[in-house]
Structure formats: structure tokens, C-alpha cells
C-alpha atoms as a PDB file:
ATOM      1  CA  UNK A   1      42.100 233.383 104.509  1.00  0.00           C
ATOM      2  CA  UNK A   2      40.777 229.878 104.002  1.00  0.00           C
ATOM      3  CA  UNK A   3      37.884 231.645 101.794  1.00  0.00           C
ATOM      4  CA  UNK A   4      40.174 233.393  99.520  1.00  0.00           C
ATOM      5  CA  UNK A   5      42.785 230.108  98.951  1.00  0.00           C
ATOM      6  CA  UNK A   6      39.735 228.413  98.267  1.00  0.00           C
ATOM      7  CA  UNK A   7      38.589 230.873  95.688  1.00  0.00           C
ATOM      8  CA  UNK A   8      41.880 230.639  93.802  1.00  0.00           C
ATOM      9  CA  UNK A   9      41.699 226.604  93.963  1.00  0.00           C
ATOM     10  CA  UNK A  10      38.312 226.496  92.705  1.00  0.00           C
ATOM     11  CA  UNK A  11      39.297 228.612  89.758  1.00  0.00           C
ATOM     12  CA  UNK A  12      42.415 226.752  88.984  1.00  0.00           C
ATOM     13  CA  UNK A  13      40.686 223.842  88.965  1.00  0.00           C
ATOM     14  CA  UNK A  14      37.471 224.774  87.451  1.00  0.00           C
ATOM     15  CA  UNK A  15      35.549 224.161  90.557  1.00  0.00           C
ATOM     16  CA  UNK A  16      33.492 227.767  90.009  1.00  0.00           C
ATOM     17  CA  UNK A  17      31.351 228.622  86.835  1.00  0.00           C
ATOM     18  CA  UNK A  18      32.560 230.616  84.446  1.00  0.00           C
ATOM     19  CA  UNK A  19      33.511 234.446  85.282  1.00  0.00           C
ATOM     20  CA  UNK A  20      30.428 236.687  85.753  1.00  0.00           C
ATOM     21  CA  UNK A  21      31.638 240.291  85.362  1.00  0.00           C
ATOM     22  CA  UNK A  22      29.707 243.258  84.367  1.00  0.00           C
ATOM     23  CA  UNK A  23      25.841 244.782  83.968  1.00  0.00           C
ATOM     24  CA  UNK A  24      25.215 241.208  81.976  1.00  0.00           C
ATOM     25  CA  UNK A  25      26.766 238.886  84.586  1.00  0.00           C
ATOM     26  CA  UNK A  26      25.043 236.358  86.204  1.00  0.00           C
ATOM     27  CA  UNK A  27      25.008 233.947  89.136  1.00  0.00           C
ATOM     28  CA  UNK A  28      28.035 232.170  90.278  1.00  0.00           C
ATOM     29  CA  UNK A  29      28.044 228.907  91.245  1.00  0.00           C
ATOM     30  CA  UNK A  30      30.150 226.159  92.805  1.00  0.00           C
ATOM     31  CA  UNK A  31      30.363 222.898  92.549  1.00  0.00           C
ATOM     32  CA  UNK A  32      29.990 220.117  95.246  1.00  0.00           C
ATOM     33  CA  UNK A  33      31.533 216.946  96.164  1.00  0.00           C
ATOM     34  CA  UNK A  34      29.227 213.840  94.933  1.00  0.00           C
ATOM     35  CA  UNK A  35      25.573 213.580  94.685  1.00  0.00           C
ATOM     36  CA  UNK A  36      25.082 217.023  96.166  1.00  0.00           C
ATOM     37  CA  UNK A  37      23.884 219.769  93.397  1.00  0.00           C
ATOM     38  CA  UNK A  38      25.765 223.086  92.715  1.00  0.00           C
ATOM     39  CA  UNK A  39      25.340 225.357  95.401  1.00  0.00           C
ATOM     40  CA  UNK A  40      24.889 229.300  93.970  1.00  0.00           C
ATOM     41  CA  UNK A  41      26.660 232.849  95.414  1.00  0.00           C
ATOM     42  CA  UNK A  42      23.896 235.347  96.567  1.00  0.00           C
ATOM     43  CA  UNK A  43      22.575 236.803  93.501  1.00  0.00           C
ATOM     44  CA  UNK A  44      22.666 239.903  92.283  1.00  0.00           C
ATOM     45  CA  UNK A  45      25.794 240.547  94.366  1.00  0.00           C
ATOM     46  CA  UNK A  46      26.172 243.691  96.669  1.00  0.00           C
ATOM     47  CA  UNK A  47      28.492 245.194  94.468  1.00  0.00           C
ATOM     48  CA  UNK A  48      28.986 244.366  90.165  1.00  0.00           C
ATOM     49  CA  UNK A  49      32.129 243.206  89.612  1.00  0.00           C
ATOM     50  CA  UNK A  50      33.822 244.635  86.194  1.00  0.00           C
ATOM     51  CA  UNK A  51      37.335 242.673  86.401  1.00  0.00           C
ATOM     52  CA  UNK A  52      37.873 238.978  87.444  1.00  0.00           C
ATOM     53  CA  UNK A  53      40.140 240.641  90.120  1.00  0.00           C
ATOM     54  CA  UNK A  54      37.334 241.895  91.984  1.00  0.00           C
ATOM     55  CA  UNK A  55      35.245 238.697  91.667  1.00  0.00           C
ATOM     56  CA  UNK A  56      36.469 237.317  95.355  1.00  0.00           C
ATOM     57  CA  UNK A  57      36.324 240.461  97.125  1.00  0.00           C
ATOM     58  CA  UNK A  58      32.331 241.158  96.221  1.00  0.00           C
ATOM     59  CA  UNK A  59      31.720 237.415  96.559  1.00  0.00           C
ATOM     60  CA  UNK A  60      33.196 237.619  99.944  1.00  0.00           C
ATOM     61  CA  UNK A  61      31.461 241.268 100.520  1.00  0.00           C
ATOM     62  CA  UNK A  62      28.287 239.606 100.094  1.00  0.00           C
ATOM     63  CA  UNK A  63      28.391 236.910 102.421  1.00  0.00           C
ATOM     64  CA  UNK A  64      26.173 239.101 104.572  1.00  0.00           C
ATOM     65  CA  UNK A  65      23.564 238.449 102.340  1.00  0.00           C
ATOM     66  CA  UNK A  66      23.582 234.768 102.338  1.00  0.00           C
ATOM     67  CA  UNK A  67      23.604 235.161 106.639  1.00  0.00           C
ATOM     68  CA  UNK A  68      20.067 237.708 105.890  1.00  0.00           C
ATOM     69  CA  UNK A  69      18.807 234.373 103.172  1.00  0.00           C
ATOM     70  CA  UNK A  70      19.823 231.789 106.492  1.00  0.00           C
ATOM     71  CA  UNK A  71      17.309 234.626 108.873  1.00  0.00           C
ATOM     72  CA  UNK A  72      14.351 234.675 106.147  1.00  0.00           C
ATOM     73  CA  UNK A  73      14.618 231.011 105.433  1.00  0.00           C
ATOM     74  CA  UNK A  74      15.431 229.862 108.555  1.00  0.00           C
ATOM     75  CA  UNK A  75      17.987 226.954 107.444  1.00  0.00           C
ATOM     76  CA  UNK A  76      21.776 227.100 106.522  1.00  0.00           C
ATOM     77  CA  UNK A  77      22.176 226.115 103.120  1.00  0.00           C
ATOM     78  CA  UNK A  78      22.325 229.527 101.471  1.00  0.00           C
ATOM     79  CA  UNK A  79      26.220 229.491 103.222  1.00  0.00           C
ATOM     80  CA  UNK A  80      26.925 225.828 101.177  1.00  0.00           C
ATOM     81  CA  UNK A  81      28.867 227.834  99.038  1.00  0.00           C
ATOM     82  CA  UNK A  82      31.017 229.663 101.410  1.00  0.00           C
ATOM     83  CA  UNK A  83      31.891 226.524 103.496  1.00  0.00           C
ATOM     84  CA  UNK A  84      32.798 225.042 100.233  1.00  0.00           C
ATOM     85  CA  UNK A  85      35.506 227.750  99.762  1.00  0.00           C
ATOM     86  CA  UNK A  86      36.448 227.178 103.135  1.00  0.00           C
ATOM     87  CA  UNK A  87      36.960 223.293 102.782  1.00  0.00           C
ATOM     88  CA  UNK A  88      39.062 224.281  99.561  1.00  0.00           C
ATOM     89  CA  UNK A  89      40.968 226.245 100.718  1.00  0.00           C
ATOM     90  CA  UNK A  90      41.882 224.286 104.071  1.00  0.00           C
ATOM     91  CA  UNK A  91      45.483 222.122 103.994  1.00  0.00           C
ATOM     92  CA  UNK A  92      45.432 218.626 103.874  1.00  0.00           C
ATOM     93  CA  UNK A  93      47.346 217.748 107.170  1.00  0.00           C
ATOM     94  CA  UNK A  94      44.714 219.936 109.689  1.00  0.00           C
ATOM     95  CA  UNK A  95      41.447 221.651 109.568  1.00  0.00           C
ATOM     96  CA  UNK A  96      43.198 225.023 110.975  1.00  0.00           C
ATOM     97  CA  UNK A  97      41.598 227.790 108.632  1.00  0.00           C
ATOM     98  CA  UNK A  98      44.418 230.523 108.871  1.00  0.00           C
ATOM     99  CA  UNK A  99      47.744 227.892 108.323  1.00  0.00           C
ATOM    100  CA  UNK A 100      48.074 226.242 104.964  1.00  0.00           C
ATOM    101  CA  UNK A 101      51.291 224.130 105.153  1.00  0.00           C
ATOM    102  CA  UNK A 102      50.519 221.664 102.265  1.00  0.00           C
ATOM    103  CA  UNK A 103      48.365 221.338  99.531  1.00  0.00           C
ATOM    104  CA  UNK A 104      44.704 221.058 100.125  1.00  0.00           C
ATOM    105  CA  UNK A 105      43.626 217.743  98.309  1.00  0.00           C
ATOM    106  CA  UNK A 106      41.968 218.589  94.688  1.00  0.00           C
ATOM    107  CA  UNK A 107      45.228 220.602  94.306  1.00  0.00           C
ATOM    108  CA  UNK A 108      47.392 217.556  95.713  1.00  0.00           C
ATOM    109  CA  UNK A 109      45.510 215.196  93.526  1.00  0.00           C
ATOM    110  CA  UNK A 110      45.728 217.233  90.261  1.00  0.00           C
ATOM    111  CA  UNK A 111      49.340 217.563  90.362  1.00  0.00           C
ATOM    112  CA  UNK A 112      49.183 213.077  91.135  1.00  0.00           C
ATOM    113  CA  UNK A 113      47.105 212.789  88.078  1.00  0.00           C
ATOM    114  CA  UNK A 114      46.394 215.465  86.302  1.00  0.00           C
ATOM    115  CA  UNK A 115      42.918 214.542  86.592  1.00  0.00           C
ATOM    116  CA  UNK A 116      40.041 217.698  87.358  1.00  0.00           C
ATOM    117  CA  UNK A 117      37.293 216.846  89.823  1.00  0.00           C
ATOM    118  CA  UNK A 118      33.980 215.619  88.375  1.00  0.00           C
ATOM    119  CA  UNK A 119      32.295 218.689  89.594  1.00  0.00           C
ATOM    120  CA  UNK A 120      33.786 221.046  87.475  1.00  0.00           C
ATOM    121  CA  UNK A 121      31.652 223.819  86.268  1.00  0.00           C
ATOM    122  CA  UNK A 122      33.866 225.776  84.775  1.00  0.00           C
ATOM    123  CA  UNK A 123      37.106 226.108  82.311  1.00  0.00           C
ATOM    124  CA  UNK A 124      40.059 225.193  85.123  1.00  0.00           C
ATOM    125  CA  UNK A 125      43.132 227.665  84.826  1.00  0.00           C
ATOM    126  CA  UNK A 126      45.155 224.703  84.864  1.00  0.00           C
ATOM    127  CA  UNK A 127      43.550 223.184  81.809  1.00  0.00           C
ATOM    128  CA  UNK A 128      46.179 224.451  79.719  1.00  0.00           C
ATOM    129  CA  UNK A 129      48.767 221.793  81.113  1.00  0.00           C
ATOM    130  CA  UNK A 130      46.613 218.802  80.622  1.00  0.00           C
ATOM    131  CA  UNK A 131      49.353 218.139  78.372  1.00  0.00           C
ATOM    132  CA  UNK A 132      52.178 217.095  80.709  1.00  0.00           C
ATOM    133  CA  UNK A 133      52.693 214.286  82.352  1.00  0.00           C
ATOM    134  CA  UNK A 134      54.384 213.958  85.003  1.00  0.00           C
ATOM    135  CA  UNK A 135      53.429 214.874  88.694  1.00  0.00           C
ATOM    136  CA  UNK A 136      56.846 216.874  88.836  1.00  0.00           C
ATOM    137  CA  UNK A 137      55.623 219.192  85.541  1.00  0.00           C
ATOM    138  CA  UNK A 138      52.729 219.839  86.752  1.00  0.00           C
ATOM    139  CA  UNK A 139      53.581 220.962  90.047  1.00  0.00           C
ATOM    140  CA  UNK A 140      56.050 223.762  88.352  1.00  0.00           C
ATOM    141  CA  UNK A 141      52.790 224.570  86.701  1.00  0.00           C
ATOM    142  CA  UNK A 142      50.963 224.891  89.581  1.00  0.00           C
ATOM    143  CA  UNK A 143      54.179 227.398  91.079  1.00  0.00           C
ATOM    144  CA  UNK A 144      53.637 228.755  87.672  1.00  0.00           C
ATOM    145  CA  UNK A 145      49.920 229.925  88.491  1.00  0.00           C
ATOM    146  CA  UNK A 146      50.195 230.674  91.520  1.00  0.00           C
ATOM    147  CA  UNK A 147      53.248 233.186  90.881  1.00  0.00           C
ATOM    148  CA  UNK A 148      50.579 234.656  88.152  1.00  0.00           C
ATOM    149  CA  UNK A 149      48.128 235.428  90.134  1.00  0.00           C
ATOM    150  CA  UNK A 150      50.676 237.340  92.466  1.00  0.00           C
ATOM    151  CA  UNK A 151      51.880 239.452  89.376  1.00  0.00           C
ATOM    152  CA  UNK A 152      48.731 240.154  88.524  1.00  0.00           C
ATOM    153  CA  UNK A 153      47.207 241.799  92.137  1.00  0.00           C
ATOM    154  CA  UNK A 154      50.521 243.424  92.490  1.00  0.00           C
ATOM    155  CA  UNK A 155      50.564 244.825  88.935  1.00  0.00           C
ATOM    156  CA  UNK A 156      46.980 246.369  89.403  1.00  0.00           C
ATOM    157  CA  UNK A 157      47.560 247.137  92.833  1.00  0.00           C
ATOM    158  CA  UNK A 158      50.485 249.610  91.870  1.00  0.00           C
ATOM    159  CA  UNK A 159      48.364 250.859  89.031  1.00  0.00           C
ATOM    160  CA  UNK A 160      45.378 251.712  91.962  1.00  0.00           C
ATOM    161  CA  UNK A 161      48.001 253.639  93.977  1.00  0.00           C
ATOM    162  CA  UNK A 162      49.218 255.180  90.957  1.00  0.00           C
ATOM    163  CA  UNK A 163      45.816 256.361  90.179  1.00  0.00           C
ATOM    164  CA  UNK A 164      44.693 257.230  93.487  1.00  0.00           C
ATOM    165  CA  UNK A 165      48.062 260.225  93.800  1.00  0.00           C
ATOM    166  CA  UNK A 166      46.610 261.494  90.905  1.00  0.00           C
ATOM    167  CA  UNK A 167      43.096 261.536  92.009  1.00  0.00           C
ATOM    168  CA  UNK A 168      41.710 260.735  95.265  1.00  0.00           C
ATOM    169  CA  UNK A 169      38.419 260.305  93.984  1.00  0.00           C
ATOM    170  CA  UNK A 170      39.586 256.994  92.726  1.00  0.00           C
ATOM    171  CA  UNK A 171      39.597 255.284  96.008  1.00  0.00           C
ATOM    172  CA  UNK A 172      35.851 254.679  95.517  1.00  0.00           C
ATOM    173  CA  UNK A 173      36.567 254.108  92.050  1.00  0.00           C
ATOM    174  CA  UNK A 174      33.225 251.113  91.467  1.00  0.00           C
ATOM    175  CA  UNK A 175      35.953 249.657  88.787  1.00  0.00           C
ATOM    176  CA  UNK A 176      38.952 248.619  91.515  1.00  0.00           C
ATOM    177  CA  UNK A 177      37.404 246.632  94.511  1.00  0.00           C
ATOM    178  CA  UNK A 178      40.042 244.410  95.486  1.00  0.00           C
ATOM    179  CA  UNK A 179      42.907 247.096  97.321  1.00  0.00           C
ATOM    180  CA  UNK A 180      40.627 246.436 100.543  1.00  0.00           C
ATOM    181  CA  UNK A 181      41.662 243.029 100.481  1.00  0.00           C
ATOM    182  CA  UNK A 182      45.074 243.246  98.902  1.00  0.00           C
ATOM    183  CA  UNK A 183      47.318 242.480 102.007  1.00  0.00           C
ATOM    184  CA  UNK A 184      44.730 238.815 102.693  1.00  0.00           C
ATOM    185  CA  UNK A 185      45.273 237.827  99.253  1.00  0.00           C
ATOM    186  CA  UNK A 186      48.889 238.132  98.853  1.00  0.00           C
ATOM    187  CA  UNK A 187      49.271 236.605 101.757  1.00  0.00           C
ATOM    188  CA  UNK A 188      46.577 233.411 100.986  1.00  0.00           C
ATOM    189  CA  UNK A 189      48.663 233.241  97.216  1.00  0.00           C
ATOM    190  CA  UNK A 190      52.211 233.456  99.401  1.00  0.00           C
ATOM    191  CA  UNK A 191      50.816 230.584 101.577  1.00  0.00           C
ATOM    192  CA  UNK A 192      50.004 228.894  98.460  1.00  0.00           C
ATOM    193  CA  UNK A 193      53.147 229.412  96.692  1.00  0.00           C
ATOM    194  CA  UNK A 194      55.339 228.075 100.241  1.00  0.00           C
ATOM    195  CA  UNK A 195      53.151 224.903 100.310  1.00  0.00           C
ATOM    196  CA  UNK A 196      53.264 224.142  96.778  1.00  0.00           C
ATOM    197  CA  UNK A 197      57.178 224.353  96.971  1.00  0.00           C
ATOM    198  CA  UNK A 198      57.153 222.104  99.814  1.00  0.00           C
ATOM    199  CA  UNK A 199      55.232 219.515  98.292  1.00  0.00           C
ATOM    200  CA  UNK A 200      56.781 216.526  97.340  1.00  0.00           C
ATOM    201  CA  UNK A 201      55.635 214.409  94.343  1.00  0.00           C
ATOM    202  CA  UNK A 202      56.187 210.587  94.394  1.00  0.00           C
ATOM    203  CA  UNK A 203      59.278 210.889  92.031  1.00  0.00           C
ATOM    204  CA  UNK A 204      60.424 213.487  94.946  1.00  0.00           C
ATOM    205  CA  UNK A 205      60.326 210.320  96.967  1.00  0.00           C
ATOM    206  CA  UNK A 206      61.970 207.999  94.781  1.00  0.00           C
ATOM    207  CA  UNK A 207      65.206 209.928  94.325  1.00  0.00           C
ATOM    208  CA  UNK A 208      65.387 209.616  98.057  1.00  0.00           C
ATOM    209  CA  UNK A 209      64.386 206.314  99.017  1.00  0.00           C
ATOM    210  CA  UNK A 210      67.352 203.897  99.130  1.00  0.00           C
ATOM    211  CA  UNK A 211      65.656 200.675 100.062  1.00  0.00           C
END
């Protein structure tokens, strides 16, 4: 669970390189806190992604690789990545990795400043708000996403069962990987969504405070 919220916070905030989809994709990578250098996804993947949709679940299908990488190099780094989703996707109050009951920091921070972290690979999906500012706008943006990204796995998910009554053959369909995963992800995204509406921005707190 922690894996996939961290997926969707690194891609909202631009934390993973650009999407890699098809035969001409290449490497994903991630970026890290500080001094430390971009850590890279096993590459080529178990499975070629053709949608963005199904770029978590192969990433996440081919952590067994990176464990084979940690056996034939005898050291842990090739799973830097993957404990960077983790941290990401872990809430600020607790390092629990199945809860999420606020905001895990980068997310916090962005909606405080609107600021993206320095090691930003990628294009963030929030970029397109850089315009507002206020911490209250751009946490209705952030609802805004988040709700998105629900809509979106829903919408394909219904088209996937849609196909599948017609023909069976599509549940091994190579371009639809995510329905494995469907019922983790909508429930990481719900978490999401639940903490973001709990979160309280400092003008939040200064509507209340009668000092």
C-alpha cells in the first residue's frame, strides 16, 4: 500500500522520470533526498508497460528482480528505489506502512508552498497549479488529482470487465496489467483522498484560533 501511495506522490510531484511506456521505453528512475544520486527501477522490466496505468503494477511486479540484483551483488542498493516509494508514500504522523491518516510531507509541504522538491526528475502532475497561491487552492487541487486518478482506474477498469464478457481471452490481454491490483490502488488513492480532506492548512487554523 505504502508502495503504490508513494508511486502516485512521486508522480504528482515529479519525483519519477518521465513515463516510459512501450517497445522504446526506457529506465525509470527516482529521485533522492540530498546529495544521494537517482536511484533506477530494474531495467528492462518483467513485463512492457503500454499505458501509464500499468506503469506501477510492472514496477511493483518487478521488484523480484531488484531482490535477484541484491543475491548477485551481494549489497542492498538495487531496492533504493522501492524504499523510496515506501518513505513516500508513508504519513507524516507514524511510520505504519498500511495507515495513511495525513499527508506524507512533500505532499504536506507542496500544498504550504507550492514549492516541488529539488529532486525532481520529472514534469509533476501538479505543475499545472503553480499558479495559485494559496495553501487552501492548492489543497482542492490536490483533492482534484487525486479524485482523477480514481476516475481514471475505475473508467478503464469497467472498460477491462467490459472487454473481458466479450472475450475471455482478454484477461491476459499484455495491454491491461493493472485489474490485478485494482482493489490496492483504489484503496491507496481513497486513503489519499480521506487524508487530504482532513488536512488542515494554516488559514484552516486561523479561522479557528480566537486568541
Amino acid at each position: 500500500m505504502a508502495m503504490i501511495r508513494g508511486w502516485v506522490t512521486a508522480r504528482f510531484l515529479g519525483i519519477l522520470s518521465e513515463s516510459q511506456t512501450g517497445d522504446k521505453g526506457g529506465q525509470i528512475s527516482i529521485g533522492m533526498v540530498g546529495k544521494e544520486s537517482n536511484a533506477n527501477f530494474p531495467y528492462p522490466l518483467l513485463t512492457t508497460p503500454w499505458k501509464r496505468l500499468d506503469e506501477l503494477p510492472v514496477v511493483l511486479e518487478s521488484l523480484c528482480l531488484a531482490y535477484m540484483e541484491v543475491n548477485t551483488r551481494n549489497d542492498l542498493s538495487p531496492l533504493v528505489p522501492y524504499t523510496r516509494l515506501r518513505n513516500l508514500g508513508t504519513h507524516v504522523s507514524g511510520p505504519t506502512l498500511f495507515d495513511y491518516e495525513s499527508l506524507c510531507e512533500p505532499l504536506a509541504d507542496w500544498v504550504a508552498t507550492g514549492e516541488f522538491p529539488s529532486e525532481a526528475l520529472g514534469i509533476p502532475t501538479l505543475k499545472k497549479y503553480e499558479q495559485l497561491d494559496t495553501p487552501e487552492s492548492r489543497l482542492k487541487a490536490l483533492k482534484l488529482e487525486i479524485e482523477k486518478w480514481q476516475n481514471a482506474y475505475t473508467k478503464q477498469m469497467k472498460i477491462y470487465k467490459e472487454n473481458v464478457g466479450l472475450s475471455p481471452a482478454e484477461m491476459s490481454s499484455p495491454n491491461m496489467l493493472f485489474p490485478g491490483l485494482i482493489r490496492m490502488i483504489q484503496r491507496a488513492l481513497g486513503q489519499m483522498a480521506i487524508a487530504a480532506a482532513a488536512h488542515e492548512t494554516d488559514e484552516d487554523e486561523d479561522e479557528t484560533d480566537i486568541g
